[in-house]
Protein backbone atom coordinates (compact mmCIF):
# COMPACT_ATOMS: atom_id res chain seq x y z
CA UNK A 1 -13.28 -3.10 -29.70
CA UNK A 2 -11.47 -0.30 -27.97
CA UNK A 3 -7.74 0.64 -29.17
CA UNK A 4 -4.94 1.70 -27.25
CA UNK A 5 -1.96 3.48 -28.71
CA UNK A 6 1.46 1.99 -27.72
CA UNK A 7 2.37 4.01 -25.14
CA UNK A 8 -1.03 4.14 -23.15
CA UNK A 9 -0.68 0.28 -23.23
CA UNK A 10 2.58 0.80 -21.69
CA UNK A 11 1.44 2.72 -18.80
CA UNK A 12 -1.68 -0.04 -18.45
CA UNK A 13 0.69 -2.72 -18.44
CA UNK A 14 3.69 -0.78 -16.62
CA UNK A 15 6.10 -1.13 -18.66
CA UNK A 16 7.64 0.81 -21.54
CA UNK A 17 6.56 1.95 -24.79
CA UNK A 18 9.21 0.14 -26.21
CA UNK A 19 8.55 -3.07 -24.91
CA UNK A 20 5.06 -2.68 -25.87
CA UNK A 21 6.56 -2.70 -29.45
CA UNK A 22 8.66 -5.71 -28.65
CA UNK A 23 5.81 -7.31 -27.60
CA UNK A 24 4.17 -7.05 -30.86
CA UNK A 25 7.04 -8.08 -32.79
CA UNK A 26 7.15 -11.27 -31.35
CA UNK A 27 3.54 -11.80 -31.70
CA UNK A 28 2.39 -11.24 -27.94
CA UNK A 29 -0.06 -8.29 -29.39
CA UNK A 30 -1.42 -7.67 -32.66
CA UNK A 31 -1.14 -4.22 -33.62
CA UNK A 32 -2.82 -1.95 -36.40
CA UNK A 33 -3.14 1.44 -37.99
CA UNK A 34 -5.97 3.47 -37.18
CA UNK A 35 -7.07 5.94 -38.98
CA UNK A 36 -4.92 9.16 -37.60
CA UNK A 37 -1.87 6.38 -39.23
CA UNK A 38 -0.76 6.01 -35.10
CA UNK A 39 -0.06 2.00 -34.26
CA UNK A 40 -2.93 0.80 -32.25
CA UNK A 41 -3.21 -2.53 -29.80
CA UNK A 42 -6.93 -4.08 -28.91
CA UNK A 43 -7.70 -3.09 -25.73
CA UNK A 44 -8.73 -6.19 -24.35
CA UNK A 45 -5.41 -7.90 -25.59
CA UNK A 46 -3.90 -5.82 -23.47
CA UNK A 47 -5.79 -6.17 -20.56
CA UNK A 48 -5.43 -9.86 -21.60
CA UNK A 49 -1.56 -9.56 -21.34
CA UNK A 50 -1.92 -7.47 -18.12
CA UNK A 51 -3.63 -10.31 -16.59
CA UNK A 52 -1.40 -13.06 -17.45
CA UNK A 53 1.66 -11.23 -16.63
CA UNK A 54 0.29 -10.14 -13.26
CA UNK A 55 2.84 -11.97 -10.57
CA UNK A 56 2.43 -11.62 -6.78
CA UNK A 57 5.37 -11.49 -4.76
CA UNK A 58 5.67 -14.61 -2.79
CA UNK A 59 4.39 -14.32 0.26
CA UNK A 60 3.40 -17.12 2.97
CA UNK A 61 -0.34 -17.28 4.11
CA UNK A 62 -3.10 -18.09 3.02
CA UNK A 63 -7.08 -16.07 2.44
CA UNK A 64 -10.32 -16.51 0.99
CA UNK A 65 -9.39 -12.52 -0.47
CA UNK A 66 -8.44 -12.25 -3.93
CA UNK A 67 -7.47 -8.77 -4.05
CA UNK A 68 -4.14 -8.35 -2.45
CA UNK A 69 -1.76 -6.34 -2.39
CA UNK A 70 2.10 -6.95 -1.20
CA UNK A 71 3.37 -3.73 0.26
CA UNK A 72 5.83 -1.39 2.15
CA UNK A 73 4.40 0.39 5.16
CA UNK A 74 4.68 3.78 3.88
CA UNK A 75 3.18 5.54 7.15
CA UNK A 76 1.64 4.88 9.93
CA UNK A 77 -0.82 8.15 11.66
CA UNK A 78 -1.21 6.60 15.31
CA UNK A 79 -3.29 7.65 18.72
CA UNK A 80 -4.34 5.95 21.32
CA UNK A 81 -7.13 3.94 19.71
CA UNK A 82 -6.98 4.17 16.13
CA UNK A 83 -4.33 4.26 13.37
CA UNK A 84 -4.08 5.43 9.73
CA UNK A 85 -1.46 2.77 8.11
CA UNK A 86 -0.57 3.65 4.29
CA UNK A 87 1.05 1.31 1.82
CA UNK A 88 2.83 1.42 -1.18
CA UNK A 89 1.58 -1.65 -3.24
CA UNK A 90 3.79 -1.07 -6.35
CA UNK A 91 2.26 1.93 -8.40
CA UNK A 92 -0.63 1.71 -5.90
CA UNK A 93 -1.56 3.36 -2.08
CA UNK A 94 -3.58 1.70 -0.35
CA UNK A 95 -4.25 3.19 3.09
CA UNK A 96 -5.98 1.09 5.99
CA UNK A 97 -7.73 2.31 9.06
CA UNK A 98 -7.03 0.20 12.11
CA UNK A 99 -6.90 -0.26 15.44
CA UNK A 100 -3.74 0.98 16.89
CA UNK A 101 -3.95 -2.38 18.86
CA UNK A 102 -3.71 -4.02 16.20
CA UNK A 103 -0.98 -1.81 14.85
CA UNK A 104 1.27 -3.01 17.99
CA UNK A 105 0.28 -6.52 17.79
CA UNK A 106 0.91 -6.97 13.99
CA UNK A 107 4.52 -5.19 14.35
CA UNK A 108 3.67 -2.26 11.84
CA UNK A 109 6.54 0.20 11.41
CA UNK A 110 7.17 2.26 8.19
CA UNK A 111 9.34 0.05 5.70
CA UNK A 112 7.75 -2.95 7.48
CA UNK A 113 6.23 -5.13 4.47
CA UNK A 114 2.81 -5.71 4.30
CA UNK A 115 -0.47 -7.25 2.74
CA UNK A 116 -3.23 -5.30 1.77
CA UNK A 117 -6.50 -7.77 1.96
CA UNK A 118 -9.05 -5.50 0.20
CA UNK A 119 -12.39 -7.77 0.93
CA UNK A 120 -15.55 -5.47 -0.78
CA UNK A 121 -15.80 -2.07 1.14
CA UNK A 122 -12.58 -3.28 3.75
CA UNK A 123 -9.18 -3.48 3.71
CA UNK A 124 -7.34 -5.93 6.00
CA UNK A 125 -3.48 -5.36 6.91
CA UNK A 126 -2.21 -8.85 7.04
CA UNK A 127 1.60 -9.18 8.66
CA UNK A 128 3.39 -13.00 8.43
CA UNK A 129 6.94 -13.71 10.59
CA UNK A 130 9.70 -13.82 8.40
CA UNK A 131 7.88 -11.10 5.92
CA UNK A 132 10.00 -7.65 7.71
């Protein structure tokens, strides 16, 4: 099994090295020594952890994707028939080409929040009322 040292579990999980370490004093991972005498966490306990920790922000609507991504419209590149609409999904871009019809019709403006649908080689902007 792979090892991760505290702190690059930290930036897998996004949080700090130091609650990685609280995190193993309560039990949520085990951690060892390896052989350099550094404190080492399995690497698929943390992906474990990352997984059950993994909240989306609650937003209305319903799809048959399971990779989305809640977002703030970052930027928006815009001429008369396509657009270039960028997102900041937490520590992730995700940037959408588009229609600028559909830019218009969805509301898109920077700050505007957003869904990123990403459905195998597409990604789907997906707008709700009451979500700006």
């Amino acid at each position: 099994m792979p090892h991760l040292r505290i702190k690059d579990a930290a930036a897998h999980l996004g949080v700090s090295d130091d609650t990685v370490r609280r995190w193993v004093d309560r039990g949520l991972l085990e951690a060892r020594v390896d052989d350099a005498g550094r404190k080492v966490v399995d690497g698929y306990e943390v992906a474990m952890v990352a997984r059950d920790h993994a909240q989306q922000p609650g937003v209305p609507g319903m799809s048959s994707a399971r990779n989305r991504f809640v977002g703030l419209v970052t930027d928006i590149t815009l001429d008369t028939v396509m657009a270039q609409v960028e997102l900041q999904c937490g520590p992730f871009r995700v940037v959408s080409l588009m229609s600028s019809e559909a830019v218009r019709d969805l509301g898109l403006e920077r700050g505007s929040l957003a869904v990123a649908s990403i459905k195998s080689t597409n990604v789907v902007i997906e707008a709700h009322e009451g979500m700006a």
